[in-house]
PDB file of N, CA and C in Angstrom:
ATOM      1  N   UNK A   1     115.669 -24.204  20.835  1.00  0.00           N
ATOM      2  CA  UNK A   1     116.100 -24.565  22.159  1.00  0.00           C
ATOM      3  C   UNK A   1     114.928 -24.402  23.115  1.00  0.00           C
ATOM      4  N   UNK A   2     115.039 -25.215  23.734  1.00  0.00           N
ATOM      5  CA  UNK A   2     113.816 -25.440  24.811  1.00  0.00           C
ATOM      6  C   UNK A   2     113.896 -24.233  26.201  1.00  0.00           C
ATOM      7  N   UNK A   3     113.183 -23.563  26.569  1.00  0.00           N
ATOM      8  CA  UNK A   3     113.457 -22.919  28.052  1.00  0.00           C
ATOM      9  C   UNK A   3     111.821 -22.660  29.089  1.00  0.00           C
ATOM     10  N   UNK A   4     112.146 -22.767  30.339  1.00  0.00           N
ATOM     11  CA  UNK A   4     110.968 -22.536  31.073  1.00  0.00           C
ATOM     12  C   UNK A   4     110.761 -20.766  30.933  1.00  0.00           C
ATOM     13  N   UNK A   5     109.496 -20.856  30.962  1.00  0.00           N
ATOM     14  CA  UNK A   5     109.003 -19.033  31.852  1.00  0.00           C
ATOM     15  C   UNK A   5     108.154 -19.205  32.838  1.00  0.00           C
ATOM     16  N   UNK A   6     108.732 -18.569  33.652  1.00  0.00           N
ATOM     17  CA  UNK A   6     107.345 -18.557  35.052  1.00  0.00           C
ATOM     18  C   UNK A   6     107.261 -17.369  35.276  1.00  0.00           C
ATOM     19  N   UNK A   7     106.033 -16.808  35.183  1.00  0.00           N
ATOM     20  CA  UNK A   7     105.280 -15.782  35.597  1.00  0.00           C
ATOM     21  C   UNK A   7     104.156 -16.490  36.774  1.00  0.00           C
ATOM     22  N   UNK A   8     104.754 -15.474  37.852  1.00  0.00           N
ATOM     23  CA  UNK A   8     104.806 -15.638  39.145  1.00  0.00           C
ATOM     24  C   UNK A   8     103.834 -14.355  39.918  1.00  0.00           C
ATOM     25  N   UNK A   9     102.563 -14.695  40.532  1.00  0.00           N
ATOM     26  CA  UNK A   9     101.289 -14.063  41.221  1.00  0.00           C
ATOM     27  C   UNK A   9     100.467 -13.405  40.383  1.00  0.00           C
ATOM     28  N   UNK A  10     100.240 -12.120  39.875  1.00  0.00           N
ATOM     29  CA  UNK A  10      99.361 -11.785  39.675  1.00  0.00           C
ATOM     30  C   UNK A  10      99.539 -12.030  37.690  1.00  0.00           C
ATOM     31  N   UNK A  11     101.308 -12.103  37.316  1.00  0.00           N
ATOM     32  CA  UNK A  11     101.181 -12.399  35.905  1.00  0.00           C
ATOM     33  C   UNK A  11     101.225 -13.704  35.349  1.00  0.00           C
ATOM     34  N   UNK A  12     100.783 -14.736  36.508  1.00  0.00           N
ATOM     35  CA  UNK A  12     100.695 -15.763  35.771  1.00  0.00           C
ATOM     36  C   UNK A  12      99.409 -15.882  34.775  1.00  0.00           C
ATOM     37  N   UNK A  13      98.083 -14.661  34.842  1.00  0.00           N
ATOM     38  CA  UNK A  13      96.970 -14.628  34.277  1.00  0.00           C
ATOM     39  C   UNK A  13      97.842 -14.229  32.688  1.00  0.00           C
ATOM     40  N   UNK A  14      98.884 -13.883  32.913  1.00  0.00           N
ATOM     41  CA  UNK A  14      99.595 -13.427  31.546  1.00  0.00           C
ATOM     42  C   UNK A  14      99.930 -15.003  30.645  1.00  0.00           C
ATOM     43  N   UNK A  15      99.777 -16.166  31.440  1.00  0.00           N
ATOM     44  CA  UNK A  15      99.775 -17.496  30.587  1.00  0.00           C
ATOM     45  C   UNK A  15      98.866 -17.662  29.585  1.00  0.00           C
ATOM     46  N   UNK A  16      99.174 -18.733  28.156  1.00  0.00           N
ATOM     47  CA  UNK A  16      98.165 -18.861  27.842  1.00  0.00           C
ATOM     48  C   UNK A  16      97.101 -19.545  28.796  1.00  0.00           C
ATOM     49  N   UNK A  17      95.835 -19.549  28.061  1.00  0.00           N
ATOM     50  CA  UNK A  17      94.599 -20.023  28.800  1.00  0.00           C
ATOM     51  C   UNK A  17      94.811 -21.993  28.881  1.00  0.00           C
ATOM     52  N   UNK A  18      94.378 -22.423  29.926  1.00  0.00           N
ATOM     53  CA  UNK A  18      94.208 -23.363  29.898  1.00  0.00           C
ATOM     54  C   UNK A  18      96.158 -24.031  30.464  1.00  0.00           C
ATOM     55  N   UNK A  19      97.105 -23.072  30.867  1.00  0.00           N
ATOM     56  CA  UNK A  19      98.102 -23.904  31.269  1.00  0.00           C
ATOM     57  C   UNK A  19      98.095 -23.658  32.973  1.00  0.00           C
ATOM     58  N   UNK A  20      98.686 -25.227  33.336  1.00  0.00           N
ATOM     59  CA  UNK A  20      98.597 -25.161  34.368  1.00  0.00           C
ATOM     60  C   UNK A  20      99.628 -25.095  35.299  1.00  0.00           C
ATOM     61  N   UNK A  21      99.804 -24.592  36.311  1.00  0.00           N
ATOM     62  CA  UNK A  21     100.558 -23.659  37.342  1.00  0.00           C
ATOM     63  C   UNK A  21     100.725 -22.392  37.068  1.00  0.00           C
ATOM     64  N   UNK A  22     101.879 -22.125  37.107  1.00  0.00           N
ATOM     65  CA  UNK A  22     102.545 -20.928  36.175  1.00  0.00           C
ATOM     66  C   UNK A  22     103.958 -20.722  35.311  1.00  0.00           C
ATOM     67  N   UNK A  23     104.638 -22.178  35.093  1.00  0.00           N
ATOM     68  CA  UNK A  23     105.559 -22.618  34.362  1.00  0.00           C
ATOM     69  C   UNK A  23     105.154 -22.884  33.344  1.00  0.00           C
ATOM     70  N   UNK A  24     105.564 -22.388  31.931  1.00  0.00           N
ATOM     71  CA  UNK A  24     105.648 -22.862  30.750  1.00  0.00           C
ATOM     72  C   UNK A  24     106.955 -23.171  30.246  1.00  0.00           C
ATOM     73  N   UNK A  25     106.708 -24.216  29.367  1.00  0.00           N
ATOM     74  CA  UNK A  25     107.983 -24.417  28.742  1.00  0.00           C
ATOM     75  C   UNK A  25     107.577 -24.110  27.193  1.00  0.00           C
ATOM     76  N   UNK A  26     108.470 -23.230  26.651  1.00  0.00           N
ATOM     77  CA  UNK A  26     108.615 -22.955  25.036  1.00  0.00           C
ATOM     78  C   UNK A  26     109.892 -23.128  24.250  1.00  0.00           C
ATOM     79  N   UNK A  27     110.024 -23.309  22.843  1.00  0.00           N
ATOM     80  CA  UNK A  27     110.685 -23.950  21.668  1.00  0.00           C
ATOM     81  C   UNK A  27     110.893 -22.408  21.590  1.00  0.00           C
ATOM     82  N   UNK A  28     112.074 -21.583  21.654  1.00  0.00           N
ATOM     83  CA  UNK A  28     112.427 -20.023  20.759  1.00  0.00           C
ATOM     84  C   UNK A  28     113.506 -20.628  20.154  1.00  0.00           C
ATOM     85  N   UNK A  29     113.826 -19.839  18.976  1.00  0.00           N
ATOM     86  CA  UNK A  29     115.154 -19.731  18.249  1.00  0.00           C
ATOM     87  C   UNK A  29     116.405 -19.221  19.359  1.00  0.00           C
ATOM     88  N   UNK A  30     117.676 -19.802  18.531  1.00  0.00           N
ATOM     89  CA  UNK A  30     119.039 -18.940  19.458  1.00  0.00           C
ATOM     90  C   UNK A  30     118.811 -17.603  19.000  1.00  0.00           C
ATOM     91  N   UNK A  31     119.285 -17.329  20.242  1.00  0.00           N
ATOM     92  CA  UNK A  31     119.513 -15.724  20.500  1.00  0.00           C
ATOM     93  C   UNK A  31     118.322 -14.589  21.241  1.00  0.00           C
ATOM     94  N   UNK A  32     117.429 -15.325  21.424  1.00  0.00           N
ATOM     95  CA  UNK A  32     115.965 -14.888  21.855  1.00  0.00           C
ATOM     96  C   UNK A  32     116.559 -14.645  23.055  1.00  0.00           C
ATOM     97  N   UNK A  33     115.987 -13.417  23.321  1.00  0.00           N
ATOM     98  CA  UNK A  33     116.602 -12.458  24.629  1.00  0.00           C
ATOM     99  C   UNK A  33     115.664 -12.947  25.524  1.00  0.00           C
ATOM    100  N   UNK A  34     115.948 -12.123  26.922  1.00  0.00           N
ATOM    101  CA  UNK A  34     115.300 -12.387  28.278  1.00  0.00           C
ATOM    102  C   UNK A  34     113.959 -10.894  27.588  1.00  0.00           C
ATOM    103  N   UNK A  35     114.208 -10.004  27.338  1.00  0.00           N
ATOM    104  CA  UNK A  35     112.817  -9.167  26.431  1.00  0.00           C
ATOM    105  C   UNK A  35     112.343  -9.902  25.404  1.00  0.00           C
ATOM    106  N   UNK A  36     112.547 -10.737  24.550  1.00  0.00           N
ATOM    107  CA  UNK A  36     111.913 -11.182  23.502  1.00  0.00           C
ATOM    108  C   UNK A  36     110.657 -11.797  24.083  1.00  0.00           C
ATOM    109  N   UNK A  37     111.250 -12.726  25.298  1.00  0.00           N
ATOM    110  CA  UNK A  37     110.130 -13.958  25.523  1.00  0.00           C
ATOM    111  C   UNK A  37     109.097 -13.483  26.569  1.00  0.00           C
ATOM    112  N   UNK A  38     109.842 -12.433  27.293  1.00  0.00           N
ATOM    113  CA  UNK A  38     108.716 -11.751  27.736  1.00  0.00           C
ATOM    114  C   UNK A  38     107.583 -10.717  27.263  1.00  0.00           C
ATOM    115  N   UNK A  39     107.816 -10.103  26.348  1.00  0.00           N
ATOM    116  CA  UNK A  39     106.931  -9.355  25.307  1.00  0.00           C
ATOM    117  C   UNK A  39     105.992 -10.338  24.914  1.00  0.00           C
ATOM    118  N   UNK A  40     106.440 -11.597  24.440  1.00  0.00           N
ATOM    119  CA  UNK A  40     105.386 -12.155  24.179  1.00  0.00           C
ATOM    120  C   UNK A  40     104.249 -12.522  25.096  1.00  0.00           C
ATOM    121  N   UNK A  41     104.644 -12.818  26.151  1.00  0.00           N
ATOM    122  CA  UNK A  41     103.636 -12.810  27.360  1.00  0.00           C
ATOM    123  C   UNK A  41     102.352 -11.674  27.891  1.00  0.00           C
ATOM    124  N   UNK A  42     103.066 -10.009  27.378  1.00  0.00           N
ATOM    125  CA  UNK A  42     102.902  -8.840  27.273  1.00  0.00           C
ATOM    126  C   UNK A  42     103.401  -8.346  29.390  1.00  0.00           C
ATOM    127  N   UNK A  43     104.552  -9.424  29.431  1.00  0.00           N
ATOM    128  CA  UNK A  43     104.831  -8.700  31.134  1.00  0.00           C
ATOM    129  C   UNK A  43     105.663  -7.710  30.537  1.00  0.00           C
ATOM    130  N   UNK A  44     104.870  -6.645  31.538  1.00  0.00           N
ATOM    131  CA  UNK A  44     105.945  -4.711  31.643  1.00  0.00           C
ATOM    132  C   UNK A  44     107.259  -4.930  31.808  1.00  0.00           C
ATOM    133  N   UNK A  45     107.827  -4.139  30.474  1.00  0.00           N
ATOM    134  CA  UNK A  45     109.335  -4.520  30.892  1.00  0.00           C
ATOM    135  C   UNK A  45     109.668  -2.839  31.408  1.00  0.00           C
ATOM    136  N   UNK A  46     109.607  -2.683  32.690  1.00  0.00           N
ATOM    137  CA  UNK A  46     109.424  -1.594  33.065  1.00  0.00           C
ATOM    138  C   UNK A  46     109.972  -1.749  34.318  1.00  0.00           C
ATOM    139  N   UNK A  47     110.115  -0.854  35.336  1.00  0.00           N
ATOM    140  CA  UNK A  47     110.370  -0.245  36.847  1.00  0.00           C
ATOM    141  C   UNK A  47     108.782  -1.616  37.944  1.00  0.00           C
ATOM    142  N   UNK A  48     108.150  -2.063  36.990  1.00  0.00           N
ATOM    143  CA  UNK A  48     107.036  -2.376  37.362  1.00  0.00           C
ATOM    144  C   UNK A  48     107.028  -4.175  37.798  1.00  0.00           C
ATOM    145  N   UNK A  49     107.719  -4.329  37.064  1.00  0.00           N
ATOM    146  CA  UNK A  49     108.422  -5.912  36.970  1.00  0.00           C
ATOM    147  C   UNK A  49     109.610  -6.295  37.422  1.00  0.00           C
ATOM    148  N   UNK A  50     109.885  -7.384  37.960  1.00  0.00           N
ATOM    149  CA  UNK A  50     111.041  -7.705  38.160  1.00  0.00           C
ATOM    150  C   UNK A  50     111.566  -9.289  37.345  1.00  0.00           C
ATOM    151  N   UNK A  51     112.274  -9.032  36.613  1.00  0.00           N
ATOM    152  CA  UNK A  51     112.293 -10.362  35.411  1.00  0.00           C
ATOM    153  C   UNK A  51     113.887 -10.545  36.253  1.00  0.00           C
ATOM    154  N   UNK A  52     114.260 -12.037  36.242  1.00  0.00           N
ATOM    155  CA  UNK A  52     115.186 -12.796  36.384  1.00  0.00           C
ATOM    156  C   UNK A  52     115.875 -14.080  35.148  1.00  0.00           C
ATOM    157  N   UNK A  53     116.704 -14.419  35.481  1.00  0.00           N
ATOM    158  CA  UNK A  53     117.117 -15.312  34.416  1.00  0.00           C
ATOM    159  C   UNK A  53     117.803 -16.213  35.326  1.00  0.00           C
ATOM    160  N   UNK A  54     117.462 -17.186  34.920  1.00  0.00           N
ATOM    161  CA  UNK A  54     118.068 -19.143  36.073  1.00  0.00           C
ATOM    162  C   UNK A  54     118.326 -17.861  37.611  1.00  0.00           C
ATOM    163  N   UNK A  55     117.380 -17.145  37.939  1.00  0.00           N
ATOM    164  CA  UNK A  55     117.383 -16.729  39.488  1.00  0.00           C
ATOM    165  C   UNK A  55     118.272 -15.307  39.985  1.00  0.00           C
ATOM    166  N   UNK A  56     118.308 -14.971  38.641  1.00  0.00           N
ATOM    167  CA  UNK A  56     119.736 -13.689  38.916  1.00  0.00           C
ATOM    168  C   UNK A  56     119.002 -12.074  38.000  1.00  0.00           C
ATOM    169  N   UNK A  57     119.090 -10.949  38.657  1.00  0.00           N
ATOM    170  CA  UNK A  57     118.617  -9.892  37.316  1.00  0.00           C
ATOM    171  C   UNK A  57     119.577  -9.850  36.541  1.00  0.00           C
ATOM    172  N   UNK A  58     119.249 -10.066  35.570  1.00  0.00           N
ATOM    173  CA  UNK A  58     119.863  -9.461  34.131  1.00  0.00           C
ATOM    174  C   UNK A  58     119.286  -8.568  33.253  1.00  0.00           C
ATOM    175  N   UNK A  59     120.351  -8.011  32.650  1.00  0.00           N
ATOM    176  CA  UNK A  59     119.622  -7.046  31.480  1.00  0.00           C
ATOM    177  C   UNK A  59     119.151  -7.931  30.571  1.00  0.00           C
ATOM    178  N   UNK A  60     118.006  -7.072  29.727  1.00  0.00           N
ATOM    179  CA  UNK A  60     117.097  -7.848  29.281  1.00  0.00           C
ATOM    180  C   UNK A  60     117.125  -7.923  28.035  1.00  0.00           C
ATOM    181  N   UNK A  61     118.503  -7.500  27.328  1.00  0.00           N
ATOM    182  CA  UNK A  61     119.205  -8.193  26.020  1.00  0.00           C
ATOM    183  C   UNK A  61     119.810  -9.102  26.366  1.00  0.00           C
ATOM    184  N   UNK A  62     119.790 -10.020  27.486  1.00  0.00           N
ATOM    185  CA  UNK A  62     120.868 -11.374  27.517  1.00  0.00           C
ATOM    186  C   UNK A  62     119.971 -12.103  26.709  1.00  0.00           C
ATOM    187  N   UNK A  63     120.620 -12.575  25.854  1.00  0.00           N
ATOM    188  CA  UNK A  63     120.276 -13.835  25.623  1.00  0.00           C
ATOM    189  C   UNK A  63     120.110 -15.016  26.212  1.00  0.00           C
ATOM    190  N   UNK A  64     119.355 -16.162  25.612  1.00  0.00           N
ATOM    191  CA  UNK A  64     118.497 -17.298  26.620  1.00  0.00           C
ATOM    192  C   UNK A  64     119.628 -18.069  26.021  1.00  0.00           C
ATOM    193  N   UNK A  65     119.644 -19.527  26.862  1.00  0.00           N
ATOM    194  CA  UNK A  65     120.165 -20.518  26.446  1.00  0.00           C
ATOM    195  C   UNK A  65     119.733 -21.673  26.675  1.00  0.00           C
ATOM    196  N   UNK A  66     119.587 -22.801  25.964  1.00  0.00           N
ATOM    197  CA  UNK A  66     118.762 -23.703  25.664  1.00  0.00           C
ATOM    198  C   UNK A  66     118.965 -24.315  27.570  1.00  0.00           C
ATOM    199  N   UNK A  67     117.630 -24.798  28.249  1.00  0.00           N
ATOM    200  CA  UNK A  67     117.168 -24.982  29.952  1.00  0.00           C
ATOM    201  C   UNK A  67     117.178 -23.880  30.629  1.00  0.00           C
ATOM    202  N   UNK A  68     117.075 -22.891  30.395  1.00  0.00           N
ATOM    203  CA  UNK A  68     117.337 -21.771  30.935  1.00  0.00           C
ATOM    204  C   UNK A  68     115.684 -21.095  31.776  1.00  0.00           C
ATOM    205  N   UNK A  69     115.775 -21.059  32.750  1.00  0.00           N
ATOM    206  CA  UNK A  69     114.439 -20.375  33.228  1.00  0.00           C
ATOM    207  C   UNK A  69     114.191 -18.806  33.820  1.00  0.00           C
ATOM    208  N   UNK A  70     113.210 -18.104  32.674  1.00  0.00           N
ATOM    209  CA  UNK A  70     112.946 -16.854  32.594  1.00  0.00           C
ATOM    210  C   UNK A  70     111.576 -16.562  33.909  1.00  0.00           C
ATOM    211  N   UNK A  71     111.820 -16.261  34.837  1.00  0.00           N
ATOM    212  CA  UNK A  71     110.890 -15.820  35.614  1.00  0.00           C
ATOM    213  C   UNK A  71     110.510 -14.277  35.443  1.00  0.00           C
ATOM    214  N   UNK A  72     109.373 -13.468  36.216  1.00  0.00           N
ATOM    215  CA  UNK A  72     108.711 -12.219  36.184  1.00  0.00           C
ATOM    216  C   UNK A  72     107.697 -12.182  37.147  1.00  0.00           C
ATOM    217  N   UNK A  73     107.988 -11.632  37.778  1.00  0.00           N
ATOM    218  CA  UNK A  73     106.848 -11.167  39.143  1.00  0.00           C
ATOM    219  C   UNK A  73     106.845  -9.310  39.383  1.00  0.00           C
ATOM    220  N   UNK A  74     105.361  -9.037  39.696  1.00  0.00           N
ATOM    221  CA  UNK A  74     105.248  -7.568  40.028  1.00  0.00           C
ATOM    222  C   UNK A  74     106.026  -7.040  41.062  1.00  0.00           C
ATOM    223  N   UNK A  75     106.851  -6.180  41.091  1.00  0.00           N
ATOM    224  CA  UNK A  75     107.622  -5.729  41.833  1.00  0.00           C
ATOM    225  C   UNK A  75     106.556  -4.449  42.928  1.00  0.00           C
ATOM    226  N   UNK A  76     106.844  -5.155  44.200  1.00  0.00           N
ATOM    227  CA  UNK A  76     106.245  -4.741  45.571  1.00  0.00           C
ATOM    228  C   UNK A  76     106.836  -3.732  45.992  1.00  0.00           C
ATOM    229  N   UNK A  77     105.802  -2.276  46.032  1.00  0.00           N
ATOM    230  CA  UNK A  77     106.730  -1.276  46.854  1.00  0.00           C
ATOM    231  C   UNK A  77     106.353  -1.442  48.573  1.00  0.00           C
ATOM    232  N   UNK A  78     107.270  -0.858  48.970  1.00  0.00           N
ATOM    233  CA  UNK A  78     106.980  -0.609  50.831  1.00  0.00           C
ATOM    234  C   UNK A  78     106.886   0.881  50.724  1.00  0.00           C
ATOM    235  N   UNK A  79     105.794   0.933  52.227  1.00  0.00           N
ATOM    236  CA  UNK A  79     106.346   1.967  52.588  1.00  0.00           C
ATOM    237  C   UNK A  79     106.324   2.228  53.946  1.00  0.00           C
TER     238      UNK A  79
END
């Protein structure tokens, strides 16, 4: 099944080399979680990141579903 990832400001350097913007689209098997596809990228699945799924947080055993877009951006503290 087909799905976008966008890694968004400083982890789009987390793309492979040579793609352009910061949208990729990749081929995973069913059942490939919102952690699977990001590990591969190597974005922190941590307090450090903020990962979304089609625009919403989810835990990061949901599973993907075929058009589905996995975003990840560094999460900004204030103070």
């Amino acid at each position: 099944m087909l799905v976008q990832i966008k890694l968004i400001a400083t982890y789009q350097k987390l793309l492979p080399p040579g793609t352009k913007g910061n949208v990729i689209s990749m081929d995973v098997p069913e059942g490939t979680t919102v952690e699977q596809v990001m590990a591969r990228f190597e974005v922190p699945l941590d307090d450090t990141s903020v990962i979304l799924l089609n625009g919403l947080t989810v835990p990061l055993d949901t599973p993907l579903s075929d058009g589905d877009t996995a975003a990840a951006f560094s999460a900004i503290a204030g103070g």
